[in-house]
PDB file of N, CA and C in Angstrom:
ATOM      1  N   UNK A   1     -73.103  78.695 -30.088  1.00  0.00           N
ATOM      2  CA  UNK A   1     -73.246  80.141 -30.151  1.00  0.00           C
ATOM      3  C   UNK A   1     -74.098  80.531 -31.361  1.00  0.00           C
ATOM      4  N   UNK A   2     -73.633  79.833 -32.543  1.00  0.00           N
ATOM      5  CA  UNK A   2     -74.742  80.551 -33.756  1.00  0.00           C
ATOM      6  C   UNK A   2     -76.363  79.748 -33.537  1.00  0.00           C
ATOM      7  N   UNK A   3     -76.368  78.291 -32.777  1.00  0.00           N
ATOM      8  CA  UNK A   3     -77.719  78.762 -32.804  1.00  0.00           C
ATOM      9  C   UNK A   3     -78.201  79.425 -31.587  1.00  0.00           C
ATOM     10  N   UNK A   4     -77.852  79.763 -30.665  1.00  0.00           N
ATOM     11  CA  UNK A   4     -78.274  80.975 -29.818  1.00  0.00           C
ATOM     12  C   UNK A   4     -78.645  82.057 -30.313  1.00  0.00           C
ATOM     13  N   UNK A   5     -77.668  82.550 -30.923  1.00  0.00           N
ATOM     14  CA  UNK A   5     -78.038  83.997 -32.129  1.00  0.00           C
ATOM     15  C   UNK A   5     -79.059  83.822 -33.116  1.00  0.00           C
ATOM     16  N   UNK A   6     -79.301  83.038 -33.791  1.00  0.00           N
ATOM     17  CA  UNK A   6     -79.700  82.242 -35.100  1.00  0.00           C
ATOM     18  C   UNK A   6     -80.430  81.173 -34.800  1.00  0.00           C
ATOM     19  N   UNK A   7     -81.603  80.835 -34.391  1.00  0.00           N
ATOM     20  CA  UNK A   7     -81.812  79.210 -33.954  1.00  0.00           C
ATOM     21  C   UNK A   7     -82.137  79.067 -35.325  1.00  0.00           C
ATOM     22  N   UNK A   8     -82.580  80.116 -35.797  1.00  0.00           N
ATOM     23  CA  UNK A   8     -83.614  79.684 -37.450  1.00  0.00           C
ATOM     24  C   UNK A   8     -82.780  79.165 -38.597  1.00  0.00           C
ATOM     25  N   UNK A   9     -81.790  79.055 -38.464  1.00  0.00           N
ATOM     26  CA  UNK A   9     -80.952  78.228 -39.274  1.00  0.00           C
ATOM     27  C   UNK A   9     -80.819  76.959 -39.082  1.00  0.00           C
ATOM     28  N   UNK A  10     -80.961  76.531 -38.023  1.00  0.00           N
ATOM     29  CA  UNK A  10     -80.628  75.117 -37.596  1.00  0.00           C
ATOM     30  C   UNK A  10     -82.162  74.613 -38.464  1.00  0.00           C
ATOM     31  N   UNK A  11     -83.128  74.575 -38.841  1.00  0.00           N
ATOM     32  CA  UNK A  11     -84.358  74.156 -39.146  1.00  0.00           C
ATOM     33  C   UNK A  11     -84.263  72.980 -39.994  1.00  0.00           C
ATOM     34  N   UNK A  12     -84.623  72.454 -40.248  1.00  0.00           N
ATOM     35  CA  UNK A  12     -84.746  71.306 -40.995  1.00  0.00           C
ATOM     36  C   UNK A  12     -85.798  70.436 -41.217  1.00  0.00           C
ATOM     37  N   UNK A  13     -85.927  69.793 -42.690  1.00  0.00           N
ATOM     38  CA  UNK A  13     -86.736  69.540 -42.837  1.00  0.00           C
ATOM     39  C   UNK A  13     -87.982  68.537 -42.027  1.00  0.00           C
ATOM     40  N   UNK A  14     -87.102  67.700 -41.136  1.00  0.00           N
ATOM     41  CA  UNK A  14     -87.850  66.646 -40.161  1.00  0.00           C
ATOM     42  C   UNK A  14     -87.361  67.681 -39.018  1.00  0.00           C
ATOM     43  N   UNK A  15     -86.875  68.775 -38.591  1.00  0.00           N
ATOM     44  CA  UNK A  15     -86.267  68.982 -37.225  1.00  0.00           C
ATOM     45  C   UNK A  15     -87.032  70.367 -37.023  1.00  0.00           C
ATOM     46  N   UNK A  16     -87.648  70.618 -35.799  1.00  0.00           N
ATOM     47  CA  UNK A  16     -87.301  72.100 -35.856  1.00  0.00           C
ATOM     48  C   UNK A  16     -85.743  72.508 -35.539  1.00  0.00           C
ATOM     49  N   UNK A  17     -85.360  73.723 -34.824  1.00  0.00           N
ATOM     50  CA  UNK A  17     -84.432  74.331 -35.494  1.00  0.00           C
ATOM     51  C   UNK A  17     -83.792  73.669 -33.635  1.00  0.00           C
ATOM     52  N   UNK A  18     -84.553  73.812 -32.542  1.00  0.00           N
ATOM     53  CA  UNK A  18     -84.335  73.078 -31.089  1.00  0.00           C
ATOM     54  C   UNK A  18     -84.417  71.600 -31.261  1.00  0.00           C
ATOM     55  N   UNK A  19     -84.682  70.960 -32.227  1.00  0.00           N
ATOM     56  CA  UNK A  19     -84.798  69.558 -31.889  1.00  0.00           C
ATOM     57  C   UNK A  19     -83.370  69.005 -33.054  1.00  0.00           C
ATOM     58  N   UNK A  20     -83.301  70.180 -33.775  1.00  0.00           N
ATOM     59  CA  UNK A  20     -81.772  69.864 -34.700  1.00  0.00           C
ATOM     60  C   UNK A  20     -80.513  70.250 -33.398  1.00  0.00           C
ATOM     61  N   UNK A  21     -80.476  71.181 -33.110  1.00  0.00           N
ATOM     62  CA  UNK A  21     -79.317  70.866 -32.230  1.00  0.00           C
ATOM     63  C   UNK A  21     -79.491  70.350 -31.433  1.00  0.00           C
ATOM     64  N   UNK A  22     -80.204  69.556 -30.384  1.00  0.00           N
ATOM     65  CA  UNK A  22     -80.368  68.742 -29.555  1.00  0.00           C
ATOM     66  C   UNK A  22     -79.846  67.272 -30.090  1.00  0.00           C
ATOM     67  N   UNK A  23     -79.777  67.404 -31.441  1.00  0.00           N
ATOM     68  CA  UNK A  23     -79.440  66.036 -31.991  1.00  0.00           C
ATOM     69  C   UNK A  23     -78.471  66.298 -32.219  1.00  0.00           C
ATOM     70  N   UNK A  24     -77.695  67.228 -32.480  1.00  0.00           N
ATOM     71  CA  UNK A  24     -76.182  67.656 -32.880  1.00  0.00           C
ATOM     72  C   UNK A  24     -75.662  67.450 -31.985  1.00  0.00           C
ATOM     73  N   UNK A  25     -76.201  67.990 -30.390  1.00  0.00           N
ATOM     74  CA  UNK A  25     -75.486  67.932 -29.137  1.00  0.00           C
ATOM     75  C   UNK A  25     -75.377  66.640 -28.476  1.00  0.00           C
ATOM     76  N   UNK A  26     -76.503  65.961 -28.696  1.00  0.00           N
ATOM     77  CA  UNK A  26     -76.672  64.592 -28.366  1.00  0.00           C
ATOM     78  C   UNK A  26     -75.344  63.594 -29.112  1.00  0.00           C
ATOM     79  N   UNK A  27     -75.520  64.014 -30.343  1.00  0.00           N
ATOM     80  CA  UNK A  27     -73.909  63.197 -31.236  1.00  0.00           C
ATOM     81  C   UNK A  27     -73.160  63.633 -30.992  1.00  0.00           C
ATOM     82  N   UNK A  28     -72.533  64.889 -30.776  1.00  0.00           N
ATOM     83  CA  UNK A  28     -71.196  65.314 -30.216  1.00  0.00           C
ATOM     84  C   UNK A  28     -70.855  64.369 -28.543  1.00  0.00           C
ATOM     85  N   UNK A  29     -72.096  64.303 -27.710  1.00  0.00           N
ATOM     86  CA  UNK A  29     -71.735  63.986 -26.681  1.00  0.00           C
ATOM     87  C   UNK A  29     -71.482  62.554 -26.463  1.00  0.00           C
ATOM     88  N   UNK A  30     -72.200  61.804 -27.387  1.00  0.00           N
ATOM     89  CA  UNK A  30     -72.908  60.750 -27.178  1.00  0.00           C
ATOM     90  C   UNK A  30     -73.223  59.967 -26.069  1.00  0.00           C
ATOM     91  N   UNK A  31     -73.824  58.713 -26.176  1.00  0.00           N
ATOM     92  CA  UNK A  31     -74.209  58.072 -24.978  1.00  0.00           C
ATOM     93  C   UNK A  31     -75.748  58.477 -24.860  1.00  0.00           C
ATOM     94  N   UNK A  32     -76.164  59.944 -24.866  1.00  0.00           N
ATOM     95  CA  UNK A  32     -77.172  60.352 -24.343  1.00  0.00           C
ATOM     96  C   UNK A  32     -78.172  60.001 -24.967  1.00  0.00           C
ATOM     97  N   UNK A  33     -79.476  59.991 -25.082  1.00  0.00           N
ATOM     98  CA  UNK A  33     -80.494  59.980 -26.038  1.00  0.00           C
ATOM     99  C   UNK A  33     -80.837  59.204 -27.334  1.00  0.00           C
ATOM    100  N   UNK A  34     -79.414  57.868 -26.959  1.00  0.00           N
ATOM    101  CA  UNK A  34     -79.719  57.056 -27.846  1.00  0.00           C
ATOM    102  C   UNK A  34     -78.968  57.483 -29.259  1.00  0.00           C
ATOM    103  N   UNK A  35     -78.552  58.302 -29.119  1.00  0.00           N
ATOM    104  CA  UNK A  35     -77.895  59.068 -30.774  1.00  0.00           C
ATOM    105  C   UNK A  35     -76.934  58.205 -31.526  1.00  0.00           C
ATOM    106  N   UNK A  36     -76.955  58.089 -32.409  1.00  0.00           N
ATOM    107  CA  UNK A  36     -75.913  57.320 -33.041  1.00  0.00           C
ATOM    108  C   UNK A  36     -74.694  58.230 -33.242  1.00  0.00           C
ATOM    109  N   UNK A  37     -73.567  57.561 -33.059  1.00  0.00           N
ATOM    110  CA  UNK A  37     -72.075  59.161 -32.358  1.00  0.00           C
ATOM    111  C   UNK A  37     -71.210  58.946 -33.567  1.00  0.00           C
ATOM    112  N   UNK A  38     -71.520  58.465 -34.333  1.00  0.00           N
ATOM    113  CA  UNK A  38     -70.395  57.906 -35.705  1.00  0.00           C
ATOM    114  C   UNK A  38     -69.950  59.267 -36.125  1.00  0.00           C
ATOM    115  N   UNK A  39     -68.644  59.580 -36.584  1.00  0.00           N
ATOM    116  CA  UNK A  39     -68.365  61.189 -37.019  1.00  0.00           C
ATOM    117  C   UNK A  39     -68.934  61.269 -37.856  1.00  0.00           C
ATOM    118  N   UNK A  40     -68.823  60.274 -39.071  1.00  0.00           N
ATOM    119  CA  UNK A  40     -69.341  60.806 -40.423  1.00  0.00           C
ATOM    120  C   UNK A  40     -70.591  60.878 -40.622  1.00  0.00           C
ATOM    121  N   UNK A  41     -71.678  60.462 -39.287  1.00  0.00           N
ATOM    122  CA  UNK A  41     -73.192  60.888 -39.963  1.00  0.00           C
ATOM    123  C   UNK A  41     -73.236  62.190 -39.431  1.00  0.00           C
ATOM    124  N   UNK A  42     -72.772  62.841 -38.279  1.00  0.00           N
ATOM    125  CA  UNK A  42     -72.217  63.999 -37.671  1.00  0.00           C
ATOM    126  C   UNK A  42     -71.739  65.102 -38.562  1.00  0.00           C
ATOM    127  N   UNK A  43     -70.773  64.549 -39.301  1.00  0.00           N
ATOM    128  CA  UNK A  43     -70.197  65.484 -40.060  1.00  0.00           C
ATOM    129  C   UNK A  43     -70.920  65.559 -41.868  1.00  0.00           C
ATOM    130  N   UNK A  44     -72.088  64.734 -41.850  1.00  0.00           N
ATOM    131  CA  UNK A  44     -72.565  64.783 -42.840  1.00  0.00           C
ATOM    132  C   UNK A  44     -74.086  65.710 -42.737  1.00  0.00           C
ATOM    133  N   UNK A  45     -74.413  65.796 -41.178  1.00  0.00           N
ATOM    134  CA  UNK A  45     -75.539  66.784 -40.724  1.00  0.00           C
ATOM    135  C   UNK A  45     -74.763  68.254 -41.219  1.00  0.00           C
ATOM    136  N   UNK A  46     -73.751  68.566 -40.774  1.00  0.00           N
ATOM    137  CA  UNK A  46     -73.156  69.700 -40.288  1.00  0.00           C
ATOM    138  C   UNK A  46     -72.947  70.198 -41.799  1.00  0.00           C
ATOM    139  N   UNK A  47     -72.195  69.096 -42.922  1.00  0.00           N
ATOM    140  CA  UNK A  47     -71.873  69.866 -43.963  1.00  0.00           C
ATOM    141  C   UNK A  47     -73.460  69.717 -44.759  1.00  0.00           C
ATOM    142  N   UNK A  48     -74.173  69.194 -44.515  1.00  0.00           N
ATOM    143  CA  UNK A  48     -75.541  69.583 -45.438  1.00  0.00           C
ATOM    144  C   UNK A  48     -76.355  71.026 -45.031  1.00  0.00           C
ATOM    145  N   UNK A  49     -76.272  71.359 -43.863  1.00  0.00           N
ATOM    146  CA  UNK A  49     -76.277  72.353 -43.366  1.00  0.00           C
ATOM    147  C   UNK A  49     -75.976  73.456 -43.751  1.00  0.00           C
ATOM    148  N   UNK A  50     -74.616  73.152 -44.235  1.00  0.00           N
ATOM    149  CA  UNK A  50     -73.289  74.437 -44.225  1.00  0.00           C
ATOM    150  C   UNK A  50     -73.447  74.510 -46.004  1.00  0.00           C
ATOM    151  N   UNK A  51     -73.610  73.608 -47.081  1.00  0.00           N
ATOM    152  CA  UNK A  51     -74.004  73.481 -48.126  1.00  0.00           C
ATOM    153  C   UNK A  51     -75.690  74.432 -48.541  1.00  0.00           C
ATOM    154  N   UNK A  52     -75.970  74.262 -47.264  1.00  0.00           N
ATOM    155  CA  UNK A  52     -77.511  74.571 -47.643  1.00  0.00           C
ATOM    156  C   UNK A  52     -78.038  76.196 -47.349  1.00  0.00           C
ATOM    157  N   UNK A  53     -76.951  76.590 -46.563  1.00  0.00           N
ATOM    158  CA  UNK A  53     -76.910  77.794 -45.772  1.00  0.00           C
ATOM    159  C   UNK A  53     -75.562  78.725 -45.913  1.00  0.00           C
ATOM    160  N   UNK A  54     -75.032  78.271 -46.382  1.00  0.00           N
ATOM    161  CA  UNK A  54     -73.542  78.867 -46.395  1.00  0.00           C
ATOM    162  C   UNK A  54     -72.644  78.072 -48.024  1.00  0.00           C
ATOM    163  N   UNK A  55     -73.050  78.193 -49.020  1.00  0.00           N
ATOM    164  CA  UNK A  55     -72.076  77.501 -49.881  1.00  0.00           C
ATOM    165  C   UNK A  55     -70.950  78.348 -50.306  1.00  0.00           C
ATOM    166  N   UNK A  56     -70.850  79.584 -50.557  1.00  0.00           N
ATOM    167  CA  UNK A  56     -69.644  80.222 -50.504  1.00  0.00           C
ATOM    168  C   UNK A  56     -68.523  79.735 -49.325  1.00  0.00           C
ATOM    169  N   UNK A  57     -68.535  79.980 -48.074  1.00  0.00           N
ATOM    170  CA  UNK A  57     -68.056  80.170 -47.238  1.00  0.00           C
ATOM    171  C   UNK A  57     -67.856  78.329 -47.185  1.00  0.00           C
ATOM    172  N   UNK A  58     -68.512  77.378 -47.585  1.00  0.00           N
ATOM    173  CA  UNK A  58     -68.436  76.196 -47.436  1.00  0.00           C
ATOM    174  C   UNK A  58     -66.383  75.757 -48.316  1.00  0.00           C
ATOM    175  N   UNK A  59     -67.056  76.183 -49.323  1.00  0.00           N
ATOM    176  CA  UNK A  59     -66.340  76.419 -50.518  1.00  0.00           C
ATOM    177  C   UNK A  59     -64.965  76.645 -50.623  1.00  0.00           C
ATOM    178  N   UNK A  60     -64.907  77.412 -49.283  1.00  0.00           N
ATOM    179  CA  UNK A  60     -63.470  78.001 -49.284  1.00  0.00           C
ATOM    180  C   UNK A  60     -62.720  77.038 -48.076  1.00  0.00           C
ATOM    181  N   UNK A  61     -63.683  76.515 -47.188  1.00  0.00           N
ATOM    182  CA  UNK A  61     -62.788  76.148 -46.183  1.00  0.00           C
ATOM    183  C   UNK A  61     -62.903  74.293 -46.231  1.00  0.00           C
ATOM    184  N   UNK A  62     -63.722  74.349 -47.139  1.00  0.00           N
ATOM    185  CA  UNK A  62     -64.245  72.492 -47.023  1.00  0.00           C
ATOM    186  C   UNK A  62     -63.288  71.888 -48.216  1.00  0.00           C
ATOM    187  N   UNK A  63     -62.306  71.319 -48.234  1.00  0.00           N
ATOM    188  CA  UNK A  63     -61.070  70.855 -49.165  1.00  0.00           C
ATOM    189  C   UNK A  63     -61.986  70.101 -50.383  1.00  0.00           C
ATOM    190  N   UNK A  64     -62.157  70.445 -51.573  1.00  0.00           N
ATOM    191  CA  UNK A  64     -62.852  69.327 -52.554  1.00  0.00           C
ATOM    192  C   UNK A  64     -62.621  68.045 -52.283  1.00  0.00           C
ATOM    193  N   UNK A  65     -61.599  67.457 -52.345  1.00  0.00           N
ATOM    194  CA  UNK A  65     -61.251  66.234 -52.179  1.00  0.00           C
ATOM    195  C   UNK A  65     -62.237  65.452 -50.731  1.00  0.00           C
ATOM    196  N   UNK A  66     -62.588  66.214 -49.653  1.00  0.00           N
ATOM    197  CA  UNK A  66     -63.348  65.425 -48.977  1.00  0.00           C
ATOM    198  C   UNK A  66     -65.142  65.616 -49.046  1.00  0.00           C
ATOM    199  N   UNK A  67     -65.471  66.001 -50.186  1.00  0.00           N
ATOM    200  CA  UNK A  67     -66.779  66.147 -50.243  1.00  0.00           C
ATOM    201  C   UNK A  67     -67.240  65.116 -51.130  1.00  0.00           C
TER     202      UNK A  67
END
């Protein structure tokens, strides 16, 4: 849903902002496209993201201890 609303956030530096969630969707699903499905490179896209675009809001809900 937010990148529907928002694709321009998803952007990245090697990605455009359609070829970043296509890779997000591809790891959530895996199997598809060859993606590597491991959580933690998954969850290390998502919080660099959320660090890079959102650090308040990161802040409050991301526990110190797992960063």
């Amino acid at each position: 849903e937010a990148h529907r609303q928002h694709p321009a956030l998803f952007a990245a530096a090697d990605f455009t902002p359609e070829e970043r969630m296509g890779d997000i969707r591809g790891r959530l699903r895996g199997g598809d496209g060859g993606h590597f499905t491991c959580t933690a490179v998954l969850s290390d896209i998502l919080v660099e993201h959320a660090e890079k675009n959102f650090p308040q809001r990161l802040a409050t809900l991301y526990p110190m201890a797992w960063r």
